[in-house]
Protein backbone atom coordinates (compact mmCIF):
# COMPACT_ATOMS: atom_id res chain seq x y z
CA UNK A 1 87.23 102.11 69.71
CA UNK A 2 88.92 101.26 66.45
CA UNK A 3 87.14 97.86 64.97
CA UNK A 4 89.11 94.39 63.86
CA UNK A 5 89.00 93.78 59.96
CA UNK A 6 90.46 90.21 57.98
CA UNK A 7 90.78 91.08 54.83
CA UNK A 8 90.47 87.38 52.69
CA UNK A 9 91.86 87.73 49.16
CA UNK A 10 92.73 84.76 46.49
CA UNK A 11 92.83 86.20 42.58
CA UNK A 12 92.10 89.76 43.97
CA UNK A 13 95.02 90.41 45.83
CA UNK A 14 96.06 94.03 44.75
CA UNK A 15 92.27 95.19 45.37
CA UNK A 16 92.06 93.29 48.65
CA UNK A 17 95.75 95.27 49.99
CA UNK A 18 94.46 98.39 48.86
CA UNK A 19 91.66 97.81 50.55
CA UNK A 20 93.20 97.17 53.74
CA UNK A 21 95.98 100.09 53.77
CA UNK A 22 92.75 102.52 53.25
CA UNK A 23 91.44 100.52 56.62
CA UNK A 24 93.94 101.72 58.30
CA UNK A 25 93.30 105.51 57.61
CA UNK A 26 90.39 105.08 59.90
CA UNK A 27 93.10 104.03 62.89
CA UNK A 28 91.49 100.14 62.76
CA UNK A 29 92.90 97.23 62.79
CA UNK A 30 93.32 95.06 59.76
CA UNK A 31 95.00 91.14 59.28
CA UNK A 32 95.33 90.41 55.53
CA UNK A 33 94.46 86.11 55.19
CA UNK A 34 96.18 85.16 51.59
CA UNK A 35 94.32 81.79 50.57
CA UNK A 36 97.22 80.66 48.08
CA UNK A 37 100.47 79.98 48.19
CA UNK A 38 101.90 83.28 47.02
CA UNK A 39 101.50 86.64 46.04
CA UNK A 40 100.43 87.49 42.36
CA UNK A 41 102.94 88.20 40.33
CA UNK A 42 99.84 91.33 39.12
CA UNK A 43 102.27 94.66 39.29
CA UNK A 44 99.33 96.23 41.65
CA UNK A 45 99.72 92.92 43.73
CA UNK A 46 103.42 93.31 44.00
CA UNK A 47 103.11 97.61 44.36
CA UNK A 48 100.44 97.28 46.98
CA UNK A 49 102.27 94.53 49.23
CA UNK A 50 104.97 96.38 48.87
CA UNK A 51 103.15 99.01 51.14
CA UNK A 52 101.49 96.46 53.14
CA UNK A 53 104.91 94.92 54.20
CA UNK A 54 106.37 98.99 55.16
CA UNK A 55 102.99 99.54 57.15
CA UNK A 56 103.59 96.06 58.95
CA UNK A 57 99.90 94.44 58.47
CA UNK A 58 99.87 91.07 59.63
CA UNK A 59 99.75 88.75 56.84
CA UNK A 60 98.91 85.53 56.76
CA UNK A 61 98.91 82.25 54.27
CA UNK A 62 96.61 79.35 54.37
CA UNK A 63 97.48 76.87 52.80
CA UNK A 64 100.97 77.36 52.74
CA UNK A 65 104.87 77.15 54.42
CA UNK A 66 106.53 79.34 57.03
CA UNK A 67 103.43 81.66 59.18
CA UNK A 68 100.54 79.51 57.32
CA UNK A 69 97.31 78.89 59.06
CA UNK A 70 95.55 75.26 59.12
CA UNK A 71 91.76 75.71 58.41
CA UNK A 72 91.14 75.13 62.14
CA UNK A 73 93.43 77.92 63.35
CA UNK A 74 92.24 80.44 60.53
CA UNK A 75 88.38 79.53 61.03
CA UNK A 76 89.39 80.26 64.73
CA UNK A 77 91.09 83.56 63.93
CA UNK A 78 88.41 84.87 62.11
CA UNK A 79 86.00 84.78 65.18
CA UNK A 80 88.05 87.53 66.66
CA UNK A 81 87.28 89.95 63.79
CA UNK A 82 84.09 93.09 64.03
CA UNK A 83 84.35 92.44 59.94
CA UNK A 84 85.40 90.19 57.44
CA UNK A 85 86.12 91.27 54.19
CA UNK A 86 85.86 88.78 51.35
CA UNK A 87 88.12 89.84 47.69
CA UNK A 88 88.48 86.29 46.10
């Protein structure tokens, strides 16, 4: 039975995608939770979201516009998860 990661990233973002495209090697699931407004401009950041986006993860933003979270609906979210992974 594969397992449920969130992957929670801030300043670490390249580490945190690379991170979660290896997850999926193992055939689990993995939801990416940016906590900022945007993606780091970092060229491993951009390179590694780049992959993220072709290997459809989920990703969400909190706080942010468009498919962000309120703290309510991400604490929430996080519930469903076997593991949370932490990259700030």
């Amino acid at each position: 039975m594969p397992k449920r990661y969130a992957v929670i990233t801030k300043d670490r973002q390249g580490e945190a995608f690379r991170v979660a495209l290896g997850l999926l090697l193992l055939d689990d699931q993995v939801e990416i939770f940016v906590v900022s407004q945007k993606i780091s401009t970092d060229g491993m950041a951009q390179q590694q979201f780049l992959q993220v986006k072709e290997m459809e993860i989920p990703v969400h933003f909190y706080p942010g516009e468009g498919n962000a979270l309120s703290l309510n609906k991400l604490s929430q979210s996080l519930l469903g998860f076997d593991q949370v992974l932490l990259f700030y």
